[in-house]
Protein backbone atom coordinates (compact mmCIF):
# COMPACT_ATOMS: atom_id res chain seq x y z
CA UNK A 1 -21.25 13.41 26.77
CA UNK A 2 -18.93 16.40 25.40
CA UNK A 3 -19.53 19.55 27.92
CA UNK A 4 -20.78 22.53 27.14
CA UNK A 5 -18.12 24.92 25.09
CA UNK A 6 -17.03 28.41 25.75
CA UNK A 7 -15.76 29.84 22.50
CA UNK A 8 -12.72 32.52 21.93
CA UNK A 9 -12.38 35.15 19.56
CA UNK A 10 -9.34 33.56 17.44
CA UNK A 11 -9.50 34.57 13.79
CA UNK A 12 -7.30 37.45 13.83
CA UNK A 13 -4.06 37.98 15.10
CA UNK A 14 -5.70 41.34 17.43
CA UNK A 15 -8.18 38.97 18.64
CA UNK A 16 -5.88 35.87 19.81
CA UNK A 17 -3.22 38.82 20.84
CA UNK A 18 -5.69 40.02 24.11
CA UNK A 19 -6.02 36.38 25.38
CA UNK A 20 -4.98 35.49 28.33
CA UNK A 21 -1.88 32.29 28.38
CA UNK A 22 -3.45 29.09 28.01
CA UNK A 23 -6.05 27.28 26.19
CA UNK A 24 -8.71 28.69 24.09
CA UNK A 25 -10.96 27.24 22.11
CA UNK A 26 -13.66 27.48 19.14
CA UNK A 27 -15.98 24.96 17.07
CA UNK A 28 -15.47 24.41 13.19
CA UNK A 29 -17.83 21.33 13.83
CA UNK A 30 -20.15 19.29 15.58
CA UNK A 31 -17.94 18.01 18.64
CA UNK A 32 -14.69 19.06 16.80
CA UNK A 33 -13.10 22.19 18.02
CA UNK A 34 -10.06 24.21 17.08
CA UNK A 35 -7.88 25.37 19.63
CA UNK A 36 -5.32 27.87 20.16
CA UNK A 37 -2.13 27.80 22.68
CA UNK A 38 -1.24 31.26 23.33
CA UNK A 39 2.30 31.34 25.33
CA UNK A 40 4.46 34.52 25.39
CA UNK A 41 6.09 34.05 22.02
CA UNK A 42 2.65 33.53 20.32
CA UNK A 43 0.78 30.48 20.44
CA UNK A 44 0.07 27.04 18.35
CA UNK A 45 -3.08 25.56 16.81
CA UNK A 46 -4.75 22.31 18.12
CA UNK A 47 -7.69 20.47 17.31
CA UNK A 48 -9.29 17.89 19.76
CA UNK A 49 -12.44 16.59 19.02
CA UNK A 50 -14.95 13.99 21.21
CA UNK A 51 -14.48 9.96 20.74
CA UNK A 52 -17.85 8.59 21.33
CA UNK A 53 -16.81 4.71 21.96
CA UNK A 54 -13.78 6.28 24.32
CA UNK A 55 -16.10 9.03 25.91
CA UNK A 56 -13.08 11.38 25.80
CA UNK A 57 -11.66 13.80 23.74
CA UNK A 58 -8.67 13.36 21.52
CA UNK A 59 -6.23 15.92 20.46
CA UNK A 60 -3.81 16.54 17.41
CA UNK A 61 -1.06 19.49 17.17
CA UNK A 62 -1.29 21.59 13.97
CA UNK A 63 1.38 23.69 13.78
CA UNK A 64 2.54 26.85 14.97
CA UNK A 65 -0.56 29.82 14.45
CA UNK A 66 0.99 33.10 12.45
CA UNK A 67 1.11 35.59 14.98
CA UNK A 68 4.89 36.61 14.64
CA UNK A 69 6.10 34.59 11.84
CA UNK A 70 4.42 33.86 8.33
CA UNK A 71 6.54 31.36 6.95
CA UNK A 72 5.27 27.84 7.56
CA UNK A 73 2.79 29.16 10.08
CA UNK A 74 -1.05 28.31 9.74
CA UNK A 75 -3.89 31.53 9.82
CA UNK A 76 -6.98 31.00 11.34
CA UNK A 77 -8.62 29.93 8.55
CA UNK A 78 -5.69 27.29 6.93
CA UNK A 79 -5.87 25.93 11.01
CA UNK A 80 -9.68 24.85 10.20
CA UNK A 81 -8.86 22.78 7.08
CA UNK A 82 -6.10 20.96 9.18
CA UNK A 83 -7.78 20.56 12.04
CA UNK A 84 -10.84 19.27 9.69
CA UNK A 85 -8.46 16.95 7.84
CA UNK A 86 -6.35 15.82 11.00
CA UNK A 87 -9.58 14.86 12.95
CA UNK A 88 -10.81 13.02 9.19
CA UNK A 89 -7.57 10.59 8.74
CA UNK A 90 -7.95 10.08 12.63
CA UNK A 91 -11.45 8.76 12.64
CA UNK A 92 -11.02 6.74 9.56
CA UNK A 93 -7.78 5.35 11.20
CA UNK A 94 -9.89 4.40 14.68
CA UNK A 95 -12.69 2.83 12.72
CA UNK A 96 -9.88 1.07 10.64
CA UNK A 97 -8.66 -1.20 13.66
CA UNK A 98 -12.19 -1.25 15.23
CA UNK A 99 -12.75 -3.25 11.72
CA UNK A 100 -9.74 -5.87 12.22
CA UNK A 101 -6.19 -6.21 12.01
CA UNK A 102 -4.06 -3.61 10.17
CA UNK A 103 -3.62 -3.97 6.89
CA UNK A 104 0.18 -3.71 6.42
CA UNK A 105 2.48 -3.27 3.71
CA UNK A 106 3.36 -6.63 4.49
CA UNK A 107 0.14 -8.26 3.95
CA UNK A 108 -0.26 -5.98 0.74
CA UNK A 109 2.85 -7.46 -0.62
CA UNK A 110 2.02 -11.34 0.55
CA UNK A 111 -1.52 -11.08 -0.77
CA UNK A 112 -0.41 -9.61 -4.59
CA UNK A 113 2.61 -12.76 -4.89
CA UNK A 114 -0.37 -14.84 -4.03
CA UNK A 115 -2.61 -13.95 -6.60
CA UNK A 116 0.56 -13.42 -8.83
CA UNK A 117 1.54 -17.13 -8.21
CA UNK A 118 -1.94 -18.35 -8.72
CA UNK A 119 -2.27 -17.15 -12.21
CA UNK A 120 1.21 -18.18 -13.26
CA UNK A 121 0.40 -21.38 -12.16
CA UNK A 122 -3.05 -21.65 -14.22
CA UNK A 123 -1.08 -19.97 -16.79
CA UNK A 124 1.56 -22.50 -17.36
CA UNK A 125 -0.68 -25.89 -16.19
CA UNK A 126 1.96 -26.44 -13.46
CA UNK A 127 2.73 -25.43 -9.80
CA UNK A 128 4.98 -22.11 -10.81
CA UNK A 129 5.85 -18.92 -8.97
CA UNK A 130 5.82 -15.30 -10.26
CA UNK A 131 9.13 -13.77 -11.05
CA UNK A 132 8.03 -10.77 -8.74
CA UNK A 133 8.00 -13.14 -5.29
CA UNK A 134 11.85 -13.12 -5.75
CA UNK A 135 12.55 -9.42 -6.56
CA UNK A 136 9.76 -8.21 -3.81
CA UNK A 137 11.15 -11.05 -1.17
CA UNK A 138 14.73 -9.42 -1.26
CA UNK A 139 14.18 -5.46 -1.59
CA UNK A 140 10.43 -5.15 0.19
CA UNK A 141 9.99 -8.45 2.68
CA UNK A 142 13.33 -8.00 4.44
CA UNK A 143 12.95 -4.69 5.53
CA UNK A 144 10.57 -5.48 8.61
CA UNK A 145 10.34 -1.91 9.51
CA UNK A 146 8.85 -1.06 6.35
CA UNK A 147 6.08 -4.25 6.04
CA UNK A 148 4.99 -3.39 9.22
CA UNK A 149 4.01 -0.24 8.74
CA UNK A 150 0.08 -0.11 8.48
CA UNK A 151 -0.85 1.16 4.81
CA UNK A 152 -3.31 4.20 6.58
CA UNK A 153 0.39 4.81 8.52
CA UNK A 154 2.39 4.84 5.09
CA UNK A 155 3.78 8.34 4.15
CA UNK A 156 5.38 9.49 1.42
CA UNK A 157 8.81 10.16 2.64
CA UNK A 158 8.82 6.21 3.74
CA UNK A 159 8.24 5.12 -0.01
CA UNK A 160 10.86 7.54 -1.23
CA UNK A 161 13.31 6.18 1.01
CA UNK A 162 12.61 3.01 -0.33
CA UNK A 163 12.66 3.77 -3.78
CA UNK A 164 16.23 5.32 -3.31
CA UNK A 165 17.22 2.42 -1.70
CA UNK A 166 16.76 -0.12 -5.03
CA UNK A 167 20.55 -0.82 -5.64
CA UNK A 168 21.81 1.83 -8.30
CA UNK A 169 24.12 -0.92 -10.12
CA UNK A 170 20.64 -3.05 -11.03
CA UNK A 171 19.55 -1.87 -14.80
CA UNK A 172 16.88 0.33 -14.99
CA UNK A 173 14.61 -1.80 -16.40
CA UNK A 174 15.13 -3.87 -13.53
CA UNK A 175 14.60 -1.33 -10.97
CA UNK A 176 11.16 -0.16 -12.87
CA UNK A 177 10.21 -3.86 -12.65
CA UNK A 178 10.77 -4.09 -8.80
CA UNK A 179 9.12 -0.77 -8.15
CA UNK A 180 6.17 -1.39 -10.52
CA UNK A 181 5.61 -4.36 -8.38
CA UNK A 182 5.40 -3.04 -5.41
CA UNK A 183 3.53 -0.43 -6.57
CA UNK A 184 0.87 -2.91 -8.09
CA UNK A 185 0.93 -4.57 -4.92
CA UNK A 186 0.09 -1.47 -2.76
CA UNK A 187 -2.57 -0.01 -5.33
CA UNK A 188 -4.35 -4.01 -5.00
CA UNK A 189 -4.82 -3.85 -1.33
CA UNK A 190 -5.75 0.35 -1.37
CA UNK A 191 -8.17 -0.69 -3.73
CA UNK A 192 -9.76 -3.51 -2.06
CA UNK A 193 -9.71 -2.25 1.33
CA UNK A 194 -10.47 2.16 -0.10
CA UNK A 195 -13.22 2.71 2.56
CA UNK A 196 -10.75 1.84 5.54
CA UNK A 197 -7.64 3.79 4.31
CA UNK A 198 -9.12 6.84 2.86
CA UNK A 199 -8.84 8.63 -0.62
CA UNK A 200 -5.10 10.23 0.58
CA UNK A 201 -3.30 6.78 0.07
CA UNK A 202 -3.83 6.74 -3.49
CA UNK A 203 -2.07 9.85 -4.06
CA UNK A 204 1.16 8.65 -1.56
CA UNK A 205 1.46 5.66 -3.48
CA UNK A 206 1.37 7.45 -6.60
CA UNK A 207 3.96 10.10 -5.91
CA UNK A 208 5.97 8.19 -3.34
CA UNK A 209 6.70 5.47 -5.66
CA UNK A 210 7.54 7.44 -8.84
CA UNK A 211 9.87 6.07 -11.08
CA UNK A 212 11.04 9.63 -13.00
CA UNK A 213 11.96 10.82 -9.50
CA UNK A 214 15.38 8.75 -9.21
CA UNK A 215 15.68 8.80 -12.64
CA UNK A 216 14.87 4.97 -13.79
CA UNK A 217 14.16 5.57 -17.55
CA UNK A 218 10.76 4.51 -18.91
CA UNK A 219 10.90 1.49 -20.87
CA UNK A 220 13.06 1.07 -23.33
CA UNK A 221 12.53 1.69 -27.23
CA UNK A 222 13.43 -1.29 -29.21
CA UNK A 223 16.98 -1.19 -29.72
CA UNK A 224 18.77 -0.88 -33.41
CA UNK A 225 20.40 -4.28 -32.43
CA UNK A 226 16.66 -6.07 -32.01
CA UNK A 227 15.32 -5.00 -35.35
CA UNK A 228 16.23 -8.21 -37.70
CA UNK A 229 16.30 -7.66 -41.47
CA UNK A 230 13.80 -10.63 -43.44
CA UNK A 231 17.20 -12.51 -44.24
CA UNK A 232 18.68 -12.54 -40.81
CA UNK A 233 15.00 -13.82 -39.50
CA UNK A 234 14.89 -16.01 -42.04
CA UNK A 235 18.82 -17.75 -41.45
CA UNK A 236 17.48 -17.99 -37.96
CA UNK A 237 14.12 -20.18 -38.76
CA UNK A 238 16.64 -22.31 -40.53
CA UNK A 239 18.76 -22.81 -38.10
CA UNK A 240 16.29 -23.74 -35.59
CA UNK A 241 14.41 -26.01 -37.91
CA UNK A 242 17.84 -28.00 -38.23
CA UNK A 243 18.30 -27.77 -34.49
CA UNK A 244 14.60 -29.51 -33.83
CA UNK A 245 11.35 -29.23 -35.74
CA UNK A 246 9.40 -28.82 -32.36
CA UNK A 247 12.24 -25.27 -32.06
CA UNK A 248 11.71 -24.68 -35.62
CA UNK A 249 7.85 -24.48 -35.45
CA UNK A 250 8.17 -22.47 -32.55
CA UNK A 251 10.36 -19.85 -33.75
CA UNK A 252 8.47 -19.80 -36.98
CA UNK A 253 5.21 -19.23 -35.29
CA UNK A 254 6.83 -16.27 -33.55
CA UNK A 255 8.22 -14.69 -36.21
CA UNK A 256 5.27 -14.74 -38.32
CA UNK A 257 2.97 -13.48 -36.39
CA UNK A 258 4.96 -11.34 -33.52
CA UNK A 259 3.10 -12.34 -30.79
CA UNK A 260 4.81 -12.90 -27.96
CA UNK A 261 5.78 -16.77 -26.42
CA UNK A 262 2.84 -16.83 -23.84
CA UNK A 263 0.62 -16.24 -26.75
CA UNK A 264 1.68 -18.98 -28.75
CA UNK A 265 1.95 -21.86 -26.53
CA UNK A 266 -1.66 -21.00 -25.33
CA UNK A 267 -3.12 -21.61 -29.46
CA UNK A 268 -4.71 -25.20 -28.94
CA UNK A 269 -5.09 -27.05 -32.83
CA UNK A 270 -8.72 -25.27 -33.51
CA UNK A 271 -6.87 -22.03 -33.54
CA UNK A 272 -5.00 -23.24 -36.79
CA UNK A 273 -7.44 -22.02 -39.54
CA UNK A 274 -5.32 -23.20 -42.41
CA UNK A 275 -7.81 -23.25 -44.97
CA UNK A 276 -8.28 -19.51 -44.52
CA UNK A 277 -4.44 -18.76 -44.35
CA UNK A 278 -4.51 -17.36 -40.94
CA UNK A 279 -4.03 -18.51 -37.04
CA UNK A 280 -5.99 -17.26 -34.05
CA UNK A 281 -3.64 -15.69 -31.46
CA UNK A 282 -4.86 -15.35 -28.55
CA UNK A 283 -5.14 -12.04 -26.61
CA UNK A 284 -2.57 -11.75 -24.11
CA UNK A 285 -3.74 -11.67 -20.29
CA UNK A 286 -1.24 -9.20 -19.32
CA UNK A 287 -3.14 -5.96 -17.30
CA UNK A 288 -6.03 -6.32 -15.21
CA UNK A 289 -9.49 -7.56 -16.46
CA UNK A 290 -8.08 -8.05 -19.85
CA UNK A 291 -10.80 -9.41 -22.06
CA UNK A 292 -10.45 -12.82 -23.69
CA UNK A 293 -10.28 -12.52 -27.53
CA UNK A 294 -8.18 -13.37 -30.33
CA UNK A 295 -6.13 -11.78 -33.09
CA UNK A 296 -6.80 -13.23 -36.59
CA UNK A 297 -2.66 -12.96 -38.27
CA UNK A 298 -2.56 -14.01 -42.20
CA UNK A 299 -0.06 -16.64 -42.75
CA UNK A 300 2.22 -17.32 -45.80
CA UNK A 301 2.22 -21.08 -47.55
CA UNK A 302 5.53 -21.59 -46.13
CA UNK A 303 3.91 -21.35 -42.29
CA UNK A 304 0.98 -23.34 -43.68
CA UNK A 305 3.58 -26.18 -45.00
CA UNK A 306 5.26 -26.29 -41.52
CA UNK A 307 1.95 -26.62 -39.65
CA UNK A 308 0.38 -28.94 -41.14
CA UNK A 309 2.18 -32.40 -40.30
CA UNK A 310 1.90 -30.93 -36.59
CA UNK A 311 -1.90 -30.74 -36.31
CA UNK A 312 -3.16 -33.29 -38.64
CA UNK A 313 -5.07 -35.94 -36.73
CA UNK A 314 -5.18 -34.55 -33.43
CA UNK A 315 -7.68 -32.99 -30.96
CA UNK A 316 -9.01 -29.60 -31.68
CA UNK A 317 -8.50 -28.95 -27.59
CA UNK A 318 -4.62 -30.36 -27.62
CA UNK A 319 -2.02 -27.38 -27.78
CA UNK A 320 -0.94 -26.35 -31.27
CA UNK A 321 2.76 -26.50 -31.16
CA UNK A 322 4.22 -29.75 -28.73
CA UNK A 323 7.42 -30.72 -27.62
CA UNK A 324 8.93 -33.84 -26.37
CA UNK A 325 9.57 -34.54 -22.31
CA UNK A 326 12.86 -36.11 -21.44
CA UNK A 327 13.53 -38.62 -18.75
CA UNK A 328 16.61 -39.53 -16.81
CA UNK A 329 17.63 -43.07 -17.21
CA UNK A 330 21.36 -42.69 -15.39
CA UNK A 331 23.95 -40.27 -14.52
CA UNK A 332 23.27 -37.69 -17.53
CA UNK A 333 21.75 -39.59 -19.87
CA UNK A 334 17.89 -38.29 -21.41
CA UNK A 335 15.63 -40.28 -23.28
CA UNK A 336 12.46 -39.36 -25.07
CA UNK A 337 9.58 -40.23 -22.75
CA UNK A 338 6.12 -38.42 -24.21
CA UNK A 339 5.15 -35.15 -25.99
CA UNK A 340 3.46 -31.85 -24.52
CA UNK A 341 2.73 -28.32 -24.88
CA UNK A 342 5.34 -25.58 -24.13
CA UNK A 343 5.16 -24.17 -20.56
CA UNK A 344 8.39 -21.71 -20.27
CA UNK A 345 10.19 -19.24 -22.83
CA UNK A 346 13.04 -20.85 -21.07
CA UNK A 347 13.06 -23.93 -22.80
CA UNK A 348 14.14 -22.34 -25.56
CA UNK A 349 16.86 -20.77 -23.91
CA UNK A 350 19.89 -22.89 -24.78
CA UNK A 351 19.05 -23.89 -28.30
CA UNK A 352 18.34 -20.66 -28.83
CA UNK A 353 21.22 -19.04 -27.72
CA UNK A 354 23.40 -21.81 -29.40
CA UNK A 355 21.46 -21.27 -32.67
CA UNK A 356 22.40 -17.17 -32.29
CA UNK A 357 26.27 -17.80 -31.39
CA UNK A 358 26.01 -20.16 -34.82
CA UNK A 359 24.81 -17.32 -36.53
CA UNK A 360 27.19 -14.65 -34.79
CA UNK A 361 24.32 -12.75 -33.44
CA UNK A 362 25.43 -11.74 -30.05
CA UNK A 363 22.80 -10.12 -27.26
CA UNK A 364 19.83 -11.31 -29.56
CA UNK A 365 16.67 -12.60 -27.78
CA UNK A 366 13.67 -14.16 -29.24
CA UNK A 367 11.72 -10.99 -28.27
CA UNK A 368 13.64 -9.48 -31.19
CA UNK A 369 10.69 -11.29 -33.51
CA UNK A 370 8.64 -9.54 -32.45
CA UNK A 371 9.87 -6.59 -32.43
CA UNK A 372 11.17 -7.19 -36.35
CA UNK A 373 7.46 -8.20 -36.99
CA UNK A 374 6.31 -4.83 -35.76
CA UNK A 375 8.83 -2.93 -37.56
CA UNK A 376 8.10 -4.48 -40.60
CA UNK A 377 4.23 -3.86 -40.60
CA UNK A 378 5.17 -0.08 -40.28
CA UNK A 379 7.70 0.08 -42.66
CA UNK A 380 5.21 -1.93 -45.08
CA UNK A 381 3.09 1.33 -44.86
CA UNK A 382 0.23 -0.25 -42.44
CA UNK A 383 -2.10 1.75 -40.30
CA UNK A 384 -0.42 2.18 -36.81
CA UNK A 385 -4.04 1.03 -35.60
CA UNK A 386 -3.71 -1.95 -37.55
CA UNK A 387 -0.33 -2.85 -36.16
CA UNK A 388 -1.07 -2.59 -33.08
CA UNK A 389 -3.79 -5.00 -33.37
CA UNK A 390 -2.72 -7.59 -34.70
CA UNK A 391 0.33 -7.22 -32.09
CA UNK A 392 -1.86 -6.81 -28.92
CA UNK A 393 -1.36 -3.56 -27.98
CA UNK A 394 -1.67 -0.44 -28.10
CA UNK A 395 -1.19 2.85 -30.71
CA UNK A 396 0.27 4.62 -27.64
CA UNK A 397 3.03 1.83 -27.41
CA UNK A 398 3.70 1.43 -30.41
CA UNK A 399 4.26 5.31 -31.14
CA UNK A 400 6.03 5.27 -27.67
CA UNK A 401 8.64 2.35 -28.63
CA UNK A 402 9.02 2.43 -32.48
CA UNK A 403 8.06 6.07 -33.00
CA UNK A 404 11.61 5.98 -35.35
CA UNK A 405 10.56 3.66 -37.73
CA UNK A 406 7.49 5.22 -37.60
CA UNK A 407 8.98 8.98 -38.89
CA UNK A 408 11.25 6.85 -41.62
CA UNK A 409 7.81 4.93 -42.83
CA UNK A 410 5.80 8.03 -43.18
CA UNK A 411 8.79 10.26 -44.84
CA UNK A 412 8.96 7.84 -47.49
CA UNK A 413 4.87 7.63 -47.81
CA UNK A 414 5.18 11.44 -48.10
CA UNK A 415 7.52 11.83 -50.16
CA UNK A 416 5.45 9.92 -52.51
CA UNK A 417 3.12 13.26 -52.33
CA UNK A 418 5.53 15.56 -53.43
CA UNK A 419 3.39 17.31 -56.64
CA UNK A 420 5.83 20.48 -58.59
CA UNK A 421 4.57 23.75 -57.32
CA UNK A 422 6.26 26.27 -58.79
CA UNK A 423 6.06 26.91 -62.88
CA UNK A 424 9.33 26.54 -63.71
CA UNK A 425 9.51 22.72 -61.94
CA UNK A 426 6.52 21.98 -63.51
């Protein structure tokens, strides 16, 4: 049981300057007491406080008490909130391991590329890992002194060093992406495991780990060279049509309704409503608890045409647009073997890019569909709500990446409002 305490006069600098050398000591709480170091050259605040399980005392340094020097020194009063938050993140840290083993960075990262990997692999139907366990594996799992750092032992100036560490040369989209991971990682485990590392972490993670800081750009606006006129788009559905149907339906599909890939090779047959000139796109799943819906897009005759021959007389459950598997029967030679739904954008990658060096379109990625299709709705005079919805997202991104094409659609609309003022125009 704590003894009995003898208190000290130490809130002003008269009243600690007639102590005697030594310790001295006064309570801000019940068994937590501050305490004051007084040497010749002034003295140094202290807080110990009394560790039931451990029946002793524990002690933290504060910092040096203001009785020559102001400047980084700690008053009487600033030495109570530090000693009151010291003996806080101590407790919680005590009670932390009393619970189990630390939870590390390490086990933070592991635990996120497990979940990651789990719902890429229900994603695409197939055993699959998340881009992020490469990226995280090389710049976050191979520095051992950093994942084995407990997260209620992770300060700030440990995620800046990180953060400057991400190789300069690497684009800054790519940096953002390896940092946003690892963010999303740490803010997973803070979240489940709040009550053991305290309300502080958040706040660490948040400004330790900020992008702005080191100057990695925010996303991207849609570049000049990714906004495709109707003509171009339509040379490319051509092209990929006389590459493959299967391509050609796919690329169609994309272009008309600007959703991205993972949206359209999740629409099963049912979501072809053809007799109402529209498809249901589903929502995309990116963000966390995103709600299943759909998106109803209106369809021209020439989609409608295309779509037909590819649905008629199959399940409502089968996937919408199909491709056919290949098999090896010798040293580089592929035949046919059955049909199946799209799993990867990257099967498209190499009749796509041979369909865009046909065309002399250099740097273009199928991405750029949707970004044309977005472009396009704004330009047509559309609500920004509206465009938004029916490309999953938000008003906020769409202002944030297209916000150009935005000003150009509404000068024109205003323009259009232009009455003569003046009597002599009139």
């Amino acid at each position: 049981m704590a003894r009995q305490l003898i208190e000290s006069a130490l809130t002003t600098r008269a009243a600690r300057g007639s102590l005697a050398p030594g310790f001295h000591w006064r309570g801000i709480d019940r068994e937590v007491h501050l305490g004051y170091r007084k040497t010749r050259r002034g003295g140094r605040w202290l807080v110990r406080w009394y560790q039931q399980g451990e029946k002793s005392y524990k002690r933290i340094d504060l910092g040096e008490a203001d009785d020559v020097f102001e400047d980084g020194t700690l008053d009487y009063y600033a030495a109570v909130e530090a000693a009151k938050e010291a003996v806080k993140s101590a407790r919680r840290k005590i009670a932390a391991r009393a619970a189990g083993p630390a939870v590390t960075v390490r086990l933070a990262v592991e635990q996120y590329l497990e979940a990651r990997n789990a719902r890429r692999s229900t994603v695409e139907d197939r055993e699959v890992k998340a881009d992020a366990t490469s990226t995280l594996t090389k710049h976050v799992l191979r520095q051992k002194a950093l994942c084995d750092t407990p997260l209620d032992g992770l300060t700030e100036a440990m995620l800046v060093d990180w953060r400057t560490s991400i190789d300069p040369t690497l684009k800054g989209t790519t940096r953002r992406r390896i940092l946003n991971d690892f963010k999303a990682a740490l803010n997973a485990m803070y979240r489940k495991e709040r009550r053991r590392l305290g309300a502080e972490l958040g706040e660490i993670i948040k400004i330790g780990l900020s992008a702005e800081e080191i100057g990695i750009e925010q996303a991207e606006v849609a570049r000049d060279n990714q906004i495709l006129d109707d003509d171009m788009i339509r040379q490319i559905v051509v092209a990929a049509f006389e590459t493959d149907d299967d391509l050609g339906r796919m690329v169609l599909c994309l272009a008309a309704t600007g959703a991205r890939f993972s949206q359209i090779r999740r629409m099963k047959v049912r979501d072809d409503q053809l007799s109402l000139r529209r498809l249901l796109v589903p929502h995309s799943r990116k963000g966390r608890n995103k709600a299943a819906g759909y998106s109803p897009i209106r369809i021209g005759e020439d989609v409608i045409d295309a779509l037909r021959p590819a649905i008629t007389g199959r399940r409502a459950d089968e996937a919408m647009l199909e491709r056919w598997r290949l098999k090896p029967t010798g040293p580089g030679v592929w035949i046919r073997d059955r049909r199946g739904g799209w799993t990867s954008a990257a099967e498209m990658t190499r009749q796509w890019a041979a369909i865009c060096e046909k065309l002399g379109l250099e740097g273009i990625v199928p991405y750029s569909l949707r970004h044309s299709s977005i472009v396009r709705g704004i330009a047509s005079g559309l609500p920004i709500r509206l465009v938004a919805a029916m490309h999953d997202t938000s008003v906020a991104m769409i202002e944030k990446h297209y916000s150009r094409w935005i000003v150009e659609g509404l000068e024109d609309m205003a323009a259009g409002a232009i009455i003569p003022l003046h009597s002599k125009a009139a």
